[in-house]
N, C-alpha and C. Protein backbone atom coordinates (compact mmCIF):
# COMPACT_ATOMS: atom_id res chain seq x y z
N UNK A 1 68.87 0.96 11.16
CA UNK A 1 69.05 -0.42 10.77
C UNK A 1 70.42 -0.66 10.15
N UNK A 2 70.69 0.36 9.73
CA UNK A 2 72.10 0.47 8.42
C UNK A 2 73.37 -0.24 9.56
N UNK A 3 73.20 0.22 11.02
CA UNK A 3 74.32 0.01 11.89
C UNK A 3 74.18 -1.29 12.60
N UNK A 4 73.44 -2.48 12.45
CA UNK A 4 72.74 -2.79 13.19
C UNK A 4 73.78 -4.56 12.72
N UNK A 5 74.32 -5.29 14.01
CA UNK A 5 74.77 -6.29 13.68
C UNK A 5 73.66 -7.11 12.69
N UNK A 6 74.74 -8.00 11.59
CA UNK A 6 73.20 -9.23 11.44
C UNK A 6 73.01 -9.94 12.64
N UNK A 7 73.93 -10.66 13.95
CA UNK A 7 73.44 -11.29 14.28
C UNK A 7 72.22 -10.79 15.57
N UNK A 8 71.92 -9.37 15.07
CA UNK A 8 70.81 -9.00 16.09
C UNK A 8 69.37 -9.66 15.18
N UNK A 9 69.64 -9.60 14.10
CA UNK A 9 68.29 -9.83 13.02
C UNK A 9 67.66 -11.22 13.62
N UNK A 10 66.03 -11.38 13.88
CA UNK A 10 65.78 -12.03 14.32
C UNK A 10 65.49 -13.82 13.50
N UNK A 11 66.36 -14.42 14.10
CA UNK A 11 66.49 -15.94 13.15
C UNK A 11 67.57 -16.00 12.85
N UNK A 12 68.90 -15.20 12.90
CA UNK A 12 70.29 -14.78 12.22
C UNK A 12 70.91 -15.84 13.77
N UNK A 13 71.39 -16.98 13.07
CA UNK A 13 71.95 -17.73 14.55
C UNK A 13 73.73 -17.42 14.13
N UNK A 14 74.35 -18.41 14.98
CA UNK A 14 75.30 -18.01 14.77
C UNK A 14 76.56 -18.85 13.67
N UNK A 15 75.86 -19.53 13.43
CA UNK A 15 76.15 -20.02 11.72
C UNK A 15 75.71 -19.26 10.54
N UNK A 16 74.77 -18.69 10.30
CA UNK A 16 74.98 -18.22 9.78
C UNK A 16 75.27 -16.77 9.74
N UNK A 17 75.74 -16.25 10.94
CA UNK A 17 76.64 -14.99 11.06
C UNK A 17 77.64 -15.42 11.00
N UNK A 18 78.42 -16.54 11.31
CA UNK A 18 80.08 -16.99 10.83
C UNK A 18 79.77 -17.38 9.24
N UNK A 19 79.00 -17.80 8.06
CA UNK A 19 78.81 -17.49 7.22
C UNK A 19 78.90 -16.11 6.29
N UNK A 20 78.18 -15.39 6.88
CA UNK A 20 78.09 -14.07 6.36
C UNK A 20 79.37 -13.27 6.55
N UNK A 21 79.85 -13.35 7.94
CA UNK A 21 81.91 -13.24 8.23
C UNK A 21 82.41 -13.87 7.31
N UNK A 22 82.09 -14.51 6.88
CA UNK A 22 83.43 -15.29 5.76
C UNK A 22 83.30 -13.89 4.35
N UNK A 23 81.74 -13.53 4.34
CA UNK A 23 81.89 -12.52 2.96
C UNK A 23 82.10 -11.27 3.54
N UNK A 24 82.57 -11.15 5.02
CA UNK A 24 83.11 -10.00 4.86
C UNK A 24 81.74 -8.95 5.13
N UNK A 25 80.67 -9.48 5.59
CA UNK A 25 78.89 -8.89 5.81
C UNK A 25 78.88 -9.16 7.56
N UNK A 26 79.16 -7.85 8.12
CA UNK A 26 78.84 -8.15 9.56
C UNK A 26 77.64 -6.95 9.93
N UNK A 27 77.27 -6.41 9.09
CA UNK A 27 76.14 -5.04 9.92
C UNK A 27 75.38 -5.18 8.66
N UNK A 28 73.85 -4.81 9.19
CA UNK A 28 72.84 -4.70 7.59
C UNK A 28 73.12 -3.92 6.92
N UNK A 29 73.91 -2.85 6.61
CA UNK A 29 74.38 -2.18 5.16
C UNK A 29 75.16 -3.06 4.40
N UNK A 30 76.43 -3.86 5.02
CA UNK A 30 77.19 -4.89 4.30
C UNK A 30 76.21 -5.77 3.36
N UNK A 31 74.55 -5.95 4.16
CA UNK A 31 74.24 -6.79 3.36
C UNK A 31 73.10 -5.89 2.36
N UNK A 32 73.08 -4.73 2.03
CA UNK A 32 72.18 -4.25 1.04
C UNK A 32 73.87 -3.80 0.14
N UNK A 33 74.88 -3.72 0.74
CA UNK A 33 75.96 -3.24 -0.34
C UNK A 33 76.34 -4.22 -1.24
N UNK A 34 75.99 -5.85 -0.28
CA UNK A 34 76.91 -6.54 -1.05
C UNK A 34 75.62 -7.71 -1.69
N UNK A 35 74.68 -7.05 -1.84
CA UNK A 35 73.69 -8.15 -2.42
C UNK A 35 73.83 -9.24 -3.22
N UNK A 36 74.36 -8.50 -4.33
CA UNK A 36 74.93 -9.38 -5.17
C UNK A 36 75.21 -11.16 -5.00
N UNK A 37 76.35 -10.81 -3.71
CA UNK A 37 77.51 -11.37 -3.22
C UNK A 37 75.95 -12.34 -2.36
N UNK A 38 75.25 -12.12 -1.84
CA UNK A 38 74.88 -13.20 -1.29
C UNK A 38 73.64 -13.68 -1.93
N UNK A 39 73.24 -13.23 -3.15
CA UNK A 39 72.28 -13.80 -3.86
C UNK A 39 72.59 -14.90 -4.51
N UNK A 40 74.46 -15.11 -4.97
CA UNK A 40 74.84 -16.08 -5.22
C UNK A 40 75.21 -16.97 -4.73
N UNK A 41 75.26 -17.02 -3.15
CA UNK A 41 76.00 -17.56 -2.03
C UNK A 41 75.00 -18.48 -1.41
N UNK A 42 73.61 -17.98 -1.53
CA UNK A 42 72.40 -18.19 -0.94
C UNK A 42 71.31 -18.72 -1.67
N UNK A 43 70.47 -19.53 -0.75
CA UNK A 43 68.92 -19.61 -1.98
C UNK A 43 68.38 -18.44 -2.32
N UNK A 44 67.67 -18.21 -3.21
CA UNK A 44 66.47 -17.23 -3.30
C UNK A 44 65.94 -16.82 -1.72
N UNK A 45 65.30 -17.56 -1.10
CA UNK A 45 64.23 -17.19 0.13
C UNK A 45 65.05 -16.66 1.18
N UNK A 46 66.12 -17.60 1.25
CA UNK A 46 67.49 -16.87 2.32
C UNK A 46 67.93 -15.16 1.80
N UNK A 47 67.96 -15.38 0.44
CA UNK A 47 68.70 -13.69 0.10
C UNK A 47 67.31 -12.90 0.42
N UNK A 48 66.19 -13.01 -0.18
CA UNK A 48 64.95 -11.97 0.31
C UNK A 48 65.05 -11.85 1.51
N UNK A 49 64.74 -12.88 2.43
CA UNK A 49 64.82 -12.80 3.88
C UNK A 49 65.91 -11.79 4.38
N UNK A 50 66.89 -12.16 4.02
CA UNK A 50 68.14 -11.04 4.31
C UNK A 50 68.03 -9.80 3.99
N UNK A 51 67.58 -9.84 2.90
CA UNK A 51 67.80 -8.44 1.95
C UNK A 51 66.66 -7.59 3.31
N UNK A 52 65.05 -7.97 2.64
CA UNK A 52 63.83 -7.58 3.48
C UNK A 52 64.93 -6.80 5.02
N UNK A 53 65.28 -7.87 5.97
CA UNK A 53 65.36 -7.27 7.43
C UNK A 53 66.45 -6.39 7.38
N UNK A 54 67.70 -6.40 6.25
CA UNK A 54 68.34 -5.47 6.49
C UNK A 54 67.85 -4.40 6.04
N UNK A 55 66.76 -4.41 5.46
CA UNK A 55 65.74 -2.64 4.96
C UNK A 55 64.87 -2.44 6.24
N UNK A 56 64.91 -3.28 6.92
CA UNK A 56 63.92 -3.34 8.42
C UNK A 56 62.61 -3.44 7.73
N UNK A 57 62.20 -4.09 6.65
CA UNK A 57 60.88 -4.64 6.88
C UNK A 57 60.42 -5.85 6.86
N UNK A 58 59.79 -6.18 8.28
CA UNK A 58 58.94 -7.43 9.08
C UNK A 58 57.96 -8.26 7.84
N UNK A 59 57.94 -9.62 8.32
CA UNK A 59 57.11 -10.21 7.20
C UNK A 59 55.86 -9.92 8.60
N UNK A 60 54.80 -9.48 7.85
CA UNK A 60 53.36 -8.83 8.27
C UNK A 60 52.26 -9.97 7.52
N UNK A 61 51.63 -11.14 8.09
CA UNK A 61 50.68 -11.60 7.30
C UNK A 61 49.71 -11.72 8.15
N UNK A 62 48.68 -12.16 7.73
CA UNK A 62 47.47 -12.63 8.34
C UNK A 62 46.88 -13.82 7.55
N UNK A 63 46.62 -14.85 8.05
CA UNK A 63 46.07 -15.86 7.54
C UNK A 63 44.47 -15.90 7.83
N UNK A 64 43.94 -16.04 7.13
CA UNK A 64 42.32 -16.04 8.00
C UNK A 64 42.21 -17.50 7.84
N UNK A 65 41.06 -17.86 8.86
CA UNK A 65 40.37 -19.80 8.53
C UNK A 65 39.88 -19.46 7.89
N UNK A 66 39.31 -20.34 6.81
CA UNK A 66 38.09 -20.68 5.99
C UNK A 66 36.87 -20.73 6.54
N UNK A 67 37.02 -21.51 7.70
CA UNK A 67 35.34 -21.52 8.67
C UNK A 67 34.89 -20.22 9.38
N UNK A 68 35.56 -18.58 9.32
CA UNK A 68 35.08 -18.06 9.83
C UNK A 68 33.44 -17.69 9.45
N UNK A 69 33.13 -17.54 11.05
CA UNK A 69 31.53 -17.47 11.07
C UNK A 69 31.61 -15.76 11.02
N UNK A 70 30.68 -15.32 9.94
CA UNK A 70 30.47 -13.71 10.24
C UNK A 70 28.90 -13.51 10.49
């Protein structure tokens, strides 16, 4: 993952990979090196989001209905 462009990360368009070029963050290590740098740059949910896929881990949920019949 460490080598891995951001704009392969899935949702990473290409605004905000010419964003992340401006700090100088073009591969997911740039963005666990330079955390900092985009926690201030960014909302909260944008920097997790970032942070999360450049460690390569997937948001995994499951929602259940309320009406399930068991």
């Amino acid at each position: 993952m460490r080598e891995l462009p951001v704009r392969k990360i899935p949702g990473c368009g290409r605004m905000l990979e010419l964003t992340l070029s401006s700090l100088d963050i073009y591969r997911c290590s740039d963005i666990i090196d330079k955390a900092p740098e985009i926690l201030v740059s960014f909302r909260e949910r944008t920097y997790s989001w970032l942070f999360t896929a450049a460690l390569g881990i997937s948001r995994n949920f499951h929602e259940e209905d309320d009406e399930d019949a068991c």
